[in-house]
N, C-alpha and C. Protein backbone atom coordinates (compact mmCIF):
# COMPACT_ATOMS: atom_id res chain seq x y z
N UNK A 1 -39.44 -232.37 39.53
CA UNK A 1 -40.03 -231.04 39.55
C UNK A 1 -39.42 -230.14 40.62
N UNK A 2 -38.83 -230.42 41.44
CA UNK A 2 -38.05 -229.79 42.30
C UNK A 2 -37.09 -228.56 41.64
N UNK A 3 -36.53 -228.87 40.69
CA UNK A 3 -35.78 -227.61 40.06
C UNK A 3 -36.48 -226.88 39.87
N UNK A 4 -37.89 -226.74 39.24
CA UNK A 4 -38.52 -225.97 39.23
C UNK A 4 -39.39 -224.84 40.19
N UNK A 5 -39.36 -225.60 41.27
CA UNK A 5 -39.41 -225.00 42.75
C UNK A 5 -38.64 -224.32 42.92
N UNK A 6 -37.51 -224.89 43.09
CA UNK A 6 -35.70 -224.03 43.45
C UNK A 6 -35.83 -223.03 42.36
N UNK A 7 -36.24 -223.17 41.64
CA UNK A 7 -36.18 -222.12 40.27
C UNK A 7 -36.87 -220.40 40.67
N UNK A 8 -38.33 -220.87 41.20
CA UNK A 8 -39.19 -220.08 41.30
C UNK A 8 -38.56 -219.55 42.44
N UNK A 9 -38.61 -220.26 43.35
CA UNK A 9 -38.46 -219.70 44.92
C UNK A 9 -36.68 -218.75 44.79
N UNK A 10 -35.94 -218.93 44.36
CA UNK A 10 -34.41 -218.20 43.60
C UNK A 10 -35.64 -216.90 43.17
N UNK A 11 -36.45 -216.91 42.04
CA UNK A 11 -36.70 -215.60 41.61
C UNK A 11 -37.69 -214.78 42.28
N UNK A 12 -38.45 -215.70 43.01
CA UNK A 12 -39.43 -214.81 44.36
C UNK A 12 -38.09 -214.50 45.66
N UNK A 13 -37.59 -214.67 45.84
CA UNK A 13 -35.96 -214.51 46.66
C UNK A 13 -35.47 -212.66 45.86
N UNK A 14 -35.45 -213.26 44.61
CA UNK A 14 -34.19 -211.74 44.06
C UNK A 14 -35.99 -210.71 43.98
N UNK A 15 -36.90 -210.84 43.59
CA UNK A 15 -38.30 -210.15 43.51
C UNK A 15 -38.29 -209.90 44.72
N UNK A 16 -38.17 -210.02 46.10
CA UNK A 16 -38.19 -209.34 47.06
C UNK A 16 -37.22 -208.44 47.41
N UNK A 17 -36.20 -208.91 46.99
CA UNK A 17 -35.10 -207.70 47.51
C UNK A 17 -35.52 -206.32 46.66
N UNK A 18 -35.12 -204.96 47.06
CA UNK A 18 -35.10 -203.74 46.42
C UNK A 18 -34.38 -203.71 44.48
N UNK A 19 -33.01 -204.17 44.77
CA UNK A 19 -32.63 -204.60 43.43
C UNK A 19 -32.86 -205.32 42.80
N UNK A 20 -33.56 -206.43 42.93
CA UNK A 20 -34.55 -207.71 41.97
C UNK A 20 -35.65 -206.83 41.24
N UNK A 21 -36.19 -206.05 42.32
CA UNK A 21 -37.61 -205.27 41.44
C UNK A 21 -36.82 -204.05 40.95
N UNK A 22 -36.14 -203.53 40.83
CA UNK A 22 -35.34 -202.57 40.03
C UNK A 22 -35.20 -203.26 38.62
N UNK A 23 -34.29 -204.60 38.83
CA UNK A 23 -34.22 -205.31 37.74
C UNK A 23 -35.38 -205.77 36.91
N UNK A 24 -36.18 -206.22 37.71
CA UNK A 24 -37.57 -206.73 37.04
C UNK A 24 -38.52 -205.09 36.31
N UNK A 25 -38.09 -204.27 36.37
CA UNK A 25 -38.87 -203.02 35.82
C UNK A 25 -38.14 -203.42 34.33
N UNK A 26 -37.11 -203.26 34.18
CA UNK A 26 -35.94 -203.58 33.24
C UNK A 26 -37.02 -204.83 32.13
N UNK A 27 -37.07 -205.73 32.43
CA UNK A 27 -37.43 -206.83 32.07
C UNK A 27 -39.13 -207.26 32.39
N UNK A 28 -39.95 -206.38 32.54
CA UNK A 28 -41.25 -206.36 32.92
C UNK A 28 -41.82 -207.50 32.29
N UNK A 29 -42.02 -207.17 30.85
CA UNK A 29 -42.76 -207.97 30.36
C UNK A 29 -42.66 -209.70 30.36
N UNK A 30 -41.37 -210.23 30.20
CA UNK A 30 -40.91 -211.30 30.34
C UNK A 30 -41.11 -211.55 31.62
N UNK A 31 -40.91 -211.06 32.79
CA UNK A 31 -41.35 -211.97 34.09
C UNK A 31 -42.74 -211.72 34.29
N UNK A 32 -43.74 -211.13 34.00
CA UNK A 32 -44.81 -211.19 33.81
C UNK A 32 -45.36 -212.18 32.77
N UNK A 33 -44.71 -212.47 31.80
CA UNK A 33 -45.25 -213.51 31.27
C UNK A 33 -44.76 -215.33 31.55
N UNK A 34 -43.57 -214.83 32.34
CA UNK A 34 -43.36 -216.27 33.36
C UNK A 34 -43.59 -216.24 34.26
N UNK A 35 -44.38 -215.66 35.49
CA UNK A 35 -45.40 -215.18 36.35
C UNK A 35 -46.32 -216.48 35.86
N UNK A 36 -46.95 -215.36 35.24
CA UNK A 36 -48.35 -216.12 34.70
C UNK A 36 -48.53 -217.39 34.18
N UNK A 37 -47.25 -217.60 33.76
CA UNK A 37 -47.64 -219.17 32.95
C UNK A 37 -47.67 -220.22 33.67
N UNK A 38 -46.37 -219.21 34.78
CA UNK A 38 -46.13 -220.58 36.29
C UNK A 38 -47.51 -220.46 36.81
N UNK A 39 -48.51 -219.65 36.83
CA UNK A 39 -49.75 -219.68 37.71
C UNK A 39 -50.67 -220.96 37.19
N UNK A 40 -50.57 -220.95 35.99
CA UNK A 40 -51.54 -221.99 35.64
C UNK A 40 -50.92 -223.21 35.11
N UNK A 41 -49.62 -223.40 35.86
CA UNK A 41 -49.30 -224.62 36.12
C UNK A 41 -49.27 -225.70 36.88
N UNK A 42 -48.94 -227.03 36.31
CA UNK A 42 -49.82 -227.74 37.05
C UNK A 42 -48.96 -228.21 38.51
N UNK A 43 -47.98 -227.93 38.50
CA UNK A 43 -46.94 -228.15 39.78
C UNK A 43 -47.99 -226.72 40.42
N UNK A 44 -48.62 -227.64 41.82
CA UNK A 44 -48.96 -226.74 42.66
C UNK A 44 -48.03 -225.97 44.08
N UNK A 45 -47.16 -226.65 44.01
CA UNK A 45 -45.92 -226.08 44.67
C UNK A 45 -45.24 -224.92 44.37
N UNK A 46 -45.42 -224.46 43.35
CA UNK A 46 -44.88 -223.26 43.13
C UNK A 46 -45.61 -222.41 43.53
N UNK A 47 -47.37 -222.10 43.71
CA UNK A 47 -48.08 -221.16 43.65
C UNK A 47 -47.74 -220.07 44.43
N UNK A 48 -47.33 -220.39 45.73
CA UNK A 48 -46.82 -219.46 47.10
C UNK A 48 -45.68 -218.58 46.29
N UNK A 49 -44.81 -219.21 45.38
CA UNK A 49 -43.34 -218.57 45.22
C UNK A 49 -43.93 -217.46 44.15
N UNK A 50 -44.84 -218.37 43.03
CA UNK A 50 -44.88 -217.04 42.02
C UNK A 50 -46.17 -216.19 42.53
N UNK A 51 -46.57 -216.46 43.43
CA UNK A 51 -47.70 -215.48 44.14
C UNK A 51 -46.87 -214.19 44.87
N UNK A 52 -46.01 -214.97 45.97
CA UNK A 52 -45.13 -213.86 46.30
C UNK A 52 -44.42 -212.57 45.52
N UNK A 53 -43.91 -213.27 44.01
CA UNK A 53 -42.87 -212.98 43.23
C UNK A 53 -44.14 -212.23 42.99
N UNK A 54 -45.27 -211.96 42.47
CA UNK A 54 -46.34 -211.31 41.92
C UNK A 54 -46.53 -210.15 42.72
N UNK A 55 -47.31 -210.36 43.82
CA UNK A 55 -46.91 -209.39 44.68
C UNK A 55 -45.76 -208.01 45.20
N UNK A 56 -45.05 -208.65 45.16
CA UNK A 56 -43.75 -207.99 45.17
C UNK A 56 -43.61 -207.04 44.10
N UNK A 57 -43.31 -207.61 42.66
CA UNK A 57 -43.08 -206.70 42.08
C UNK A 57 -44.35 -205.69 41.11
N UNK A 58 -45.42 -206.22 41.40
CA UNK A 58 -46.17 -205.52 41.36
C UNK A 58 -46.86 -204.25 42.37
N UNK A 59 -45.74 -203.80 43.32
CA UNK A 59 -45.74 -203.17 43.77
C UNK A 59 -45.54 -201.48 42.98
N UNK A 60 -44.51 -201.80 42.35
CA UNK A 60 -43.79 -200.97 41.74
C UNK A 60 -45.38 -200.56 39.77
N UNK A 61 -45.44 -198.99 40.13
CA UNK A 61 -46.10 -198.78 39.19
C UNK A 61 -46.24 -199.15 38.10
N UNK A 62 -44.63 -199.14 37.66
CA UNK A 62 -44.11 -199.10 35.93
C UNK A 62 -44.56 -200.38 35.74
N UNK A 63 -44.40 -201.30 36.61
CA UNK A 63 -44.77 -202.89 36.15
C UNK A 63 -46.43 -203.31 36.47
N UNK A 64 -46.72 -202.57 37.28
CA UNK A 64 -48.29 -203.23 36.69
C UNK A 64 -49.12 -202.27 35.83
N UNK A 65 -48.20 -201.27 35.28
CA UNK A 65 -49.10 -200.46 34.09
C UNK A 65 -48.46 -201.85 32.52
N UNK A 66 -47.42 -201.97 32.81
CA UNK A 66 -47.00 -202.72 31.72
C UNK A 66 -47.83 -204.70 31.96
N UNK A 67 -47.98 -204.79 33.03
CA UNK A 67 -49.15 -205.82 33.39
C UNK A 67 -50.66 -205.56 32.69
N UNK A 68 -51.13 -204.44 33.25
CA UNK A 68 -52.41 -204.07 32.33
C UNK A 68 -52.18 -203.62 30.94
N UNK A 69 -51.05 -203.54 30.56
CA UNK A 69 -51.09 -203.32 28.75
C UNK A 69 -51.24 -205.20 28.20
N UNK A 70 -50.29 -206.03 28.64
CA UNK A 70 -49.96 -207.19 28.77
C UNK A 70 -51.87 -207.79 28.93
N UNK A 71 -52.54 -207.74 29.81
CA UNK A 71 -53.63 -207.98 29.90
C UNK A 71 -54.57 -207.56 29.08
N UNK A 72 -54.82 -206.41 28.49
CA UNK A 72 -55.84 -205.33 27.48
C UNK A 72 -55.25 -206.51 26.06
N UNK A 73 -54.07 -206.44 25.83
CA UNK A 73 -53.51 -206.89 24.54
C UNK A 73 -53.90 -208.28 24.12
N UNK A 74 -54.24 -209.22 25.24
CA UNK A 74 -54.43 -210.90 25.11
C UNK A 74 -55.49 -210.54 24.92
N UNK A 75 -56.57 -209.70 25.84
CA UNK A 75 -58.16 -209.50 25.80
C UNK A 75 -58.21 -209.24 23.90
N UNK A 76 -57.89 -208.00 23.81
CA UNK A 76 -57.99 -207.92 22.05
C UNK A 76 -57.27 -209.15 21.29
N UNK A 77 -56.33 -209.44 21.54
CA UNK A 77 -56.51 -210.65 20.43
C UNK A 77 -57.18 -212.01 20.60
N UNK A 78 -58.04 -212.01 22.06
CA UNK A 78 -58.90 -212.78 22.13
C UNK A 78 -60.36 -212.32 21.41
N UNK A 79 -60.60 -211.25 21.57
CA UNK A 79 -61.83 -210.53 20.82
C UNK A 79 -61.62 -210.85 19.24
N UNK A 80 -60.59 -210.12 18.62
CA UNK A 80 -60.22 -210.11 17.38
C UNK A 80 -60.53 -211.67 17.14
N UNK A 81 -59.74 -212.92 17.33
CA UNK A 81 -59.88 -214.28 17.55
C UNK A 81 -61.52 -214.98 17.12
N UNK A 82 -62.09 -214.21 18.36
CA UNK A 82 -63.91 -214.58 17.89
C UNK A 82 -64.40 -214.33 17.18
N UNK A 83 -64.14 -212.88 16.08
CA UNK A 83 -64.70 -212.28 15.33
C UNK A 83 -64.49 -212.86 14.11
N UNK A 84 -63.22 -213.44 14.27
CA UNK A 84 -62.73 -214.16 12.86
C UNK A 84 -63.97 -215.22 12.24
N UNK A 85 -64.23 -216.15 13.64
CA UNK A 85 -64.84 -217.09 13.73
C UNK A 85 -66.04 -217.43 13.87
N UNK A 86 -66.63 -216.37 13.95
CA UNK A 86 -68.02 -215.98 13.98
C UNK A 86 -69.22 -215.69 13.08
């Protein structure tokens, strides 16, 4: 599991610099959705790196308006989901 560390901690590394989050506006949605997946994984060693990496580029507006679309969108097809089933 170590690569996976080196992995995270490499992209919380380029997420701090000025041009990582330039880049990450570029590519919002995709590191937001590997953000998140690393969060609720079960390697607890990463949490610090993709916490940082979270932080960081959620600094920047464009990416946590595209975070809260990303969030509203799972909520509705979790709603939609129940209704089916209900």
């Amino acid at each position: 599991m170590k690569f996976l560390e080196y992995g995270v901690a490499l992209l919380m590394n380029l997420c701090l610099r000025t041009n990582g989050r330039k880049k990450c506006v570029e590519i919002a949605e995709q590191v937001i959705t590997v953000l998140s997946s690393l969060l609720i994984h079960p390697n607890h060693e990463t949490r610090p790196y993709v916490n940082s990496s979270l932080y960081s580029i959620l600094t920047l507006q464009s990416v946590r308006d595209k975070a809260l679309q990303l969030v509203s969108n799972s909520f509705k097809l979790c709603i939609d989901f129940m209704y089916m089933f209900s």
